[in-house]
C-alpha atoms as a PDB file:
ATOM      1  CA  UNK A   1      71.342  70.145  69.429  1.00  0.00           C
ATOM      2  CA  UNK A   2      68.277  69.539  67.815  1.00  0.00           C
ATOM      3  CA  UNK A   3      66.265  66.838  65.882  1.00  0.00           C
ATOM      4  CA  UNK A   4      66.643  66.353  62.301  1.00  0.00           C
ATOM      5  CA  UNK A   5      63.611  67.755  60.115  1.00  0.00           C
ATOM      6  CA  UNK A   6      61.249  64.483  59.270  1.00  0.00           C
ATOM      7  CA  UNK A   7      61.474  63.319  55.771  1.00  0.00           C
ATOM      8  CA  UNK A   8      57.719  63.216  55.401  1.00  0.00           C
ATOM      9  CA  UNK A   9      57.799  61.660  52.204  1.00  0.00           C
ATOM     10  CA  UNK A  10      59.702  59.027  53.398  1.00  0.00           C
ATOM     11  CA  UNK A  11      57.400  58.458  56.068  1.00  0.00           C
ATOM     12  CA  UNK A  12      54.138  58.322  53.506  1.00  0.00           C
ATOM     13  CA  UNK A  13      56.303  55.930  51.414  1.00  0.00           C
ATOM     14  CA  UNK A  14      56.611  53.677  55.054  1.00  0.00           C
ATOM     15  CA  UNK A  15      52.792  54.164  55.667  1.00  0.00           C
ATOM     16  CA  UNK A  16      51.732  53.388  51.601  1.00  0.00           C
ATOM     17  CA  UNK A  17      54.159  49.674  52.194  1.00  0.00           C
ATOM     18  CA  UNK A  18      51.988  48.815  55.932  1.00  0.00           C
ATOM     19  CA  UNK A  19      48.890  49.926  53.976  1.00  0.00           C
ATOM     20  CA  UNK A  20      49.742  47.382  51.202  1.00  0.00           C
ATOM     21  CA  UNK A  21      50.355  44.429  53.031  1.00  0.00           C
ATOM     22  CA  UNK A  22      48.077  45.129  55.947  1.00  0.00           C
ATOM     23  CA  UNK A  23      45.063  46.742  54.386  1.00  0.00           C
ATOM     24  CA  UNK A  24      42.395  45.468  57.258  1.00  0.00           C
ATOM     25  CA  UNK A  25      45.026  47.603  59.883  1.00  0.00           C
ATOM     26  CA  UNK A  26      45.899  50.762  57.845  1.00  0.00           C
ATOM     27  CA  UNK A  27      42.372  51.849  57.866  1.00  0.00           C
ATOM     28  CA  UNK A  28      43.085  55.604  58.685  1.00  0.00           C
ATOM     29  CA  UNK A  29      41.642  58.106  55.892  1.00  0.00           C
ATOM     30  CA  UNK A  30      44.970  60.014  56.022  1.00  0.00           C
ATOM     31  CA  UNK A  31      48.186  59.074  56.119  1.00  0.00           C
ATOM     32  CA  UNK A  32      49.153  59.489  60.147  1.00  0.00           C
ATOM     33  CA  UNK A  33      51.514  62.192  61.635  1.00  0.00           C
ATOM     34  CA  UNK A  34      54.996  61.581  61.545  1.00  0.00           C
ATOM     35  CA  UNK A  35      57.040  62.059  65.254  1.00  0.00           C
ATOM     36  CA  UNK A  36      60.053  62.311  67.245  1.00  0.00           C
ATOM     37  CA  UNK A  37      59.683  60.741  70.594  1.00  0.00           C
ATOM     38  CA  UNK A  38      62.123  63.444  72.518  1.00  0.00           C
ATOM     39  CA  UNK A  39      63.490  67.008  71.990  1.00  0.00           C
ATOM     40  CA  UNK A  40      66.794  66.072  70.944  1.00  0.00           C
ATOM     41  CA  UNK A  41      68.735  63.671  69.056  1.00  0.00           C
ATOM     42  CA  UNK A  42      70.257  61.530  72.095  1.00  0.00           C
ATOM     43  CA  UNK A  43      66.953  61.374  73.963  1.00  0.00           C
ATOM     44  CA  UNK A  44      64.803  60.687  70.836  1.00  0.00           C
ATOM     45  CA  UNK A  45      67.113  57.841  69.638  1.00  0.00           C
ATOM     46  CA  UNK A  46      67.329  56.255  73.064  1.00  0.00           C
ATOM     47  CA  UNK A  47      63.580  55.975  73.093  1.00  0.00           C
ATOM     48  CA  UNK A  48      62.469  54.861  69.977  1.00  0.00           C
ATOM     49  CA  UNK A  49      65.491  52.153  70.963  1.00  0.00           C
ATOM     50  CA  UNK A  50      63.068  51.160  73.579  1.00  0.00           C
ATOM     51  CA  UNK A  51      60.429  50.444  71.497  1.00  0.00           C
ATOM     52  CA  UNK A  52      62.012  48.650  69.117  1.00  0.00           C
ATOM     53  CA  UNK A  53      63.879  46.156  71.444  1.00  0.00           C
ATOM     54  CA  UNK A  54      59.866  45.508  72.986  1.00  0.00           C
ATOM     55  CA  UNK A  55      60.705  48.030  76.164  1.00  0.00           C
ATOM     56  CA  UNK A  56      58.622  50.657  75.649  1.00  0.00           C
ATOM     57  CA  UNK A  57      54.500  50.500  75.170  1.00  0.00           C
ATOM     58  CA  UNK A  58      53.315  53.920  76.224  1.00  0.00           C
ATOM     59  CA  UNK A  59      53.809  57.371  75.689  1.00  0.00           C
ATOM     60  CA  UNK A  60      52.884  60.828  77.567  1.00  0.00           C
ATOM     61  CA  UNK A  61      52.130  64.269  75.631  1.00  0.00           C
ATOM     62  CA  UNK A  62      50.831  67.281  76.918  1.00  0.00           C
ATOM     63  CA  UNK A  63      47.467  68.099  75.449  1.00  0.00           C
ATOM     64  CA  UNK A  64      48.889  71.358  74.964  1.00  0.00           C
ATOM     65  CA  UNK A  65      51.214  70.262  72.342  1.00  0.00           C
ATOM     66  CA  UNK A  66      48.761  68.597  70.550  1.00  0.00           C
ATOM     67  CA  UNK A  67      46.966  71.969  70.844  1.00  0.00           C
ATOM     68  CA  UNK A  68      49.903  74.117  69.806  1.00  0.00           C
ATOM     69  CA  UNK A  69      51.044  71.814  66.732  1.00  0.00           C
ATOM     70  CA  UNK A  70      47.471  72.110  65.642  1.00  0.00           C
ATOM     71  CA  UNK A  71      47.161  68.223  65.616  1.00  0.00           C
ATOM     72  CA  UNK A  72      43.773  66.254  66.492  1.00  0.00           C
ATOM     73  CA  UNK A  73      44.211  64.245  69.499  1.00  0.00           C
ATOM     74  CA  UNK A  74      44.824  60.735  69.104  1.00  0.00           C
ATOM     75  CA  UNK A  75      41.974  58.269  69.206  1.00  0.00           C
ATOM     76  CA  UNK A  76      41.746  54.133  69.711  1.00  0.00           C
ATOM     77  CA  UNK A  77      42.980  52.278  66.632  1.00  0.00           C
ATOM     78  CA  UNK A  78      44.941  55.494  65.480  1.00  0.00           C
ATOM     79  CA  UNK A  79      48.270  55.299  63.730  1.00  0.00           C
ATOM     80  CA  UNK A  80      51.393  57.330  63.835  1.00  0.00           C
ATOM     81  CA  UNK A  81      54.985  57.094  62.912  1.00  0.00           C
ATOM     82  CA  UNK A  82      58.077  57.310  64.784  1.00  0.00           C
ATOM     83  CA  UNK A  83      60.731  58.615  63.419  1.00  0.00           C
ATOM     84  CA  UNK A  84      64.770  58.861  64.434  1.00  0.00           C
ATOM     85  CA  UNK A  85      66.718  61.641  65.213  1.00  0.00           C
ATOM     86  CA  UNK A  86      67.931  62.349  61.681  1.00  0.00           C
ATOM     87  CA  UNK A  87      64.607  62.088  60.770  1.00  0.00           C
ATOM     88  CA  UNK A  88      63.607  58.957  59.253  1.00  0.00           C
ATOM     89  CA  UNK A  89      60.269  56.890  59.645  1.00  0.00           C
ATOM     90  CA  UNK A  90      61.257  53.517  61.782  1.00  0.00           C
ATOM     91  CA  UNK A  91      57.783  52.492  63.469  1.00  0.00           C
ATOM     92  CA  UNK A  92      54.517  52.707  62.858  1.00  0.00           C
ATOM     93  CA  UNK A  93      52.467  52.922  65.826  1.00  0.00           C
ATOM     94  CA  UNK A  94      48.837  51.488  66.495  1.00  0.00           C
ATOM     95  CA  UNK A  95      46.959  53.508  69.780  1.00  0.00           C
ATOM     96  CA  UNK A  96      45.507  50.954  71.647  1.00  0.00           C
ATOM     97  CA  UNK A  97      44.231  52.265  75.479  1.00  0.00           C
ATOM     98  CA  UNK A  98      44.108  56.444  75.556  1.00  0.00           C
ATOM     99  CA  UNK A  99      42.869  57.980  78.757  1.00  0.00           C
ATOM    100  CA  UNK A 100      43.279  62.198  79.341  1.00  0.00           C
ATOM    101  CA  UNK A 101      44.576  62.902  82.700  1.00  0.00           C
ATOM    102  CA  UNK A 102      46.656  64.662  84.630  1.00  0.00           C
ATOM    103  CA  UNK A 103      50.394  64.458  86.055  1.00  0.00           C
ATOM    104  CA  UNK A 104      49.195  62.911  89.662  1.00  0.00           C
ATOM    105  CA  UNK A 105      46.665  60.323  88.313  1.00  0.00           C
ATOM    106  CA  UNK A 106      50.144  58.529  86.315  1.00  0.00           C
ATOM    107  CA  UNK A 107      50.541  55.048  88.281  1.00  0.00           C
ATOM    108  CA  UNK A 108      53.211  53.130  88.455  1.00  0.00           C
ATOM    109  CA  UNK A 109      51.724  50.488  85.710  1.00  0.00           C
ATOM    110  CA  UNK A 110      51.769  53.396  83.963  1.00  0.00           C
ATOM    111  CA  UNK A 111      55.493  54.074  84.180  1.00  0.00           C
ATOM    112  CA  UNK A 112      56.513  50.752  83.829  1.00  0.00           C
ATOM    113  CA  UNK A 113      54.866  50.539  80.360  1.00  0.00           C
ATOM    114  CA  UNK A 114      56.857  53.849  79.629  1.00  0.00           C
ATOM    115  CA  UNK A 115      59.960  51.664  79.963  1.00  0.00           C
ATOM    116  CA  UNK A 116      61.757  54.634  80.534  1.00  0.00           C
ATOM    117  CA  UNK A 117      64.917  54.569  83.400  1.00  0.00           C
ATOM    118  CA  UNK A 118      64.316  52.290  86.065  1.00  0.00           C
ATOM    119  CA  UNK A 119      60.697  52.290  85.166  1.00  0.00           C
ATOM    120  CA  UNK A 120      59.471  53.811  87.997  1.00  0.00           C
ATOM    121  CA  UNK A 121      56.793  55.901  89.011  1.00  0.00           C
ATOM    122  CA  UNK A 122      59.281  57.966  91.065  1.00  0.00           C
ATOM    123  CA  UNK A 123      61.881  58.122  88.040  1.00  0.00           C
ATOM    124  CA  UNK A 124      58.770  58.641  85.505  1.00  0.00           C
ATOM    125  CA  UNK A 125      57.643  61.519  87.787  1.00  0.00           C
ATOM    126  CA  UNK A 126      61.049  63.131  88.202  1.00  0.00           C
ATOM    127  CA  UNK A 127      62.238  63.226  84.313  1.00  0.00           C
ATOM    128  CA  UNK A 128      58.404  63.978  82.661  1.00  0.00           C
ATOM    129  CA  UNK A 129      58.650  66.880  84.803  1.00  0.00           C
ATOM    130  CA  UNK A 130      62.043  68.282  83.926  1.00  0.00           C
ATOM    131  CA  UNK A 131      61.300  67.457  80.509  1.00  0.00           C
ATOM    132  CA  UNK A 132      57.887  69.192  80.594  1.00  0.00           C
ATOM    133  CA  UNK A 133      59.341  72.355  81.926  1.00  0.00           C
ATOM    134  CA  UNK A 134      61.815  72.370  79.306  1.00  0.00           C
ATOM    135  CA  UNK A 135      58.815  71.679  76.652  1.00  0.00           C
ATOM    136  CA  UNK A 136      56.800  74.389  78.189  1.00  0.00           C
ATOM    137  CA  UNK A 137      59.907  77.312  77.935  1.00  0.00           C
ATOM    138  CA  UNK A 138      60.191  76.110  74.537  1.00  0.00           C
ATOM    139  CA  UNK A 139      56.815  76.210  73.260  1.00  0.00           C
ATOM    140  CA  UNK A 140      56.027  79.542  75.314  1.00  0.00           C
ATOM    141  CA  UNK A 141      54.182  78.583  78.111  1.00  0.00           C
ATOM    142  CA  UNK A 142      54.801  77.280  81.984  1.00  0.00           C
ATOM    143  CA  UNK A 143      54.150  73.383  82.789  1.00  0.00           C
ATOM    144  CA  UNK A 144      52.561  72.641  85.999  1.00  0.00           C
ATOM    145  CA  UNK A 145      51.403  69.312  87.083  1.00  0.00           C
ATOM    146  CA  UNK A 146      47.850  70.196  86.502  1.00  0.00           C
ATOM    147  CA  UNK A 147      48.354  70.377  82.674  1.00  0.00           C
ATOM    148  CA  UNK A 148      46.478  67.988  81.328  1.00  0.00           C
ATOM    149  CA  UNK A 149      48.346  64.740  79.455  1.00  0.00           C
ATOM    150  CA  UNK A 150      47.596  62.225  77.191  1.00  0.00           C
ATOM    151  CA  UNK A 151      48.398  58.675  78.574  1.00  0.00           C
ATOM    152  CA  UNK A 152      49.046  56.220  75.372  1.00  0.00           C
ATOM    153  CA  UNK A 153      49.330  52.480  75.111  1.00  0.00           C
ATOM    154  CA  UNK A 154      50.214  51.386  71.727  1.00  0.00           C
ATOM    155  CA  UNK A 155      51.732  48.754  70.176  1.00  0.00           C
ATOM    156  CA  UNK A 156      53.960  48.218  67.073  1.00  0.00           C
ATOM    157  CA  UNK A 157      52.203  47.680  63.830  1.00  0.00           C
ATOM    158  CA  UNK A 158      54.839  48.467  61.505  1.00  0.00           C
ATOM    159  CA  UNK A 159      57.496  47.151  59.994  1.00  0.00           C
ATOM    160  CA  UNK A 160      56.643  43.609  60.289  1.00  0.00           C
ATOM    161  CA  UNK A 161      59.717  42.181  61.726  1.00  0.00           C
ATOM    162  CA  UNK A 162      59.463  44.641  64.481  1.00  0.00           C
ATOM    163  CA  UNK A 163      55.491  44.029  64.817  1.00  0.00           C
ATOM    164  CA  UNK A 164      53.724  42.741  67.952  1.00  0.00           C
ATOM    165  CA  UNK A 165      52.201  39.452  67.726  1.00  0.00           C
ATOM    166  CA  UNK A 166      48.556  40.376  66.977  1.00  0.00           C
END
C-alpha cells in the first residue's frame, strides 16, 4: 500500500498561515517541499506521530533521493512540511544542525534523536538499512552503507500548538 498523493495546495495554504503569524521565521523565498516521512501509510503515520507527541527530532535521507527527486539539499534554518499518509500538511519543520555523512559515522545520540524503536543505535542501524534497501529497489539503484546520508536535527515550527518553545 502506498502513500496518499500530497495535497500541495493544502500544504501552501499551511505554509501562507506560519508565514502570517510568524513572518521573522518563514523567511524562505519559496514555499518549502511538502513530505512523507516513510514509504507507506503505517510507517509514515507512526512517525510523524513521533514528532508530534515531542519523540522525534531528526531525520535521515539518502543524498541520493534528494538527487533523484531533483530537490536542493536542505540547508540550516530551512523549512519543510510533513505531511500524513493521506496526504495532508501536519508540521512544518525548521532544519536546525545538518551534517552529510555516511551510514557508519550515525552515533547513538544520533539515533536517540531519531526516536525511532527503542532508540538505539543498534535498532537505528538495523531498520535504516532494511528500509534503505527497500528505497534503493524502488528508486532503481542498490543501497550500501557507503551511500552518503543526510543527518537532520529540526525542530517544530508549525502549527503553534505543536511548536517547540523557541
Amino acid at each position: 500500500m502506498q502513500n496518499s498523493p500530497i495535497d500541495h495546495a493544502a500544504a501552501i495554504e499551511f505554509w501562507e498561515e506560519y508565514r502570517a503569524a510568524r513572518p521573522d521565521r518563514a523567511t524562505d523565498p519559496e514555499p518549502p517541499s511538502a513530505e512523507v516521512f516513510g514509504d507507506n501509510p503505517e510507517l509514515t503515520d507512526a512517525l510523524l506521530g513521533l514528532v508530534l507527541d515531542g519523540t522525534k527530532r531528526a531525520t535521515a535521507t539518502l543524498v541520493a533521493e534528494f538527487a533523484l527527486d531533483g530537490q536542493p539539499l536542505p540547508r540550516i534554518g530551512s523549512h519543510w512540511i510533513a505531511c500524513d499518509s493521506t496526504g495532508r500538511p501536519r508540521v512544518i519543520l525548521r532544519d536546525i544542525e545538518l551534517r552529510i555523512d555516511t551510514f557508519a559515522s550515525v552515533d547513538a545520540a544520533f539515533a536517540f534523536d531519531e526516536g525511532e524503536d527503542d532508540r538505539s543505535l543498534e535498532s537505528w542501524r538495523e531498520n535504516h538499512s532494511r528500509y534503505w534497501q527497500r528505497v534503493g529497489a524502488q528508486l532503481g539503484f542498490e543501497w550500501t552503507e557507503e551511500h552518503e546520508i543526510v543527518l537532520e536535527r529540526f525542530e517544530v515550527a508549525w502549527p503553534e500548538a505543536s511548536a517547540d518553545t523557541h
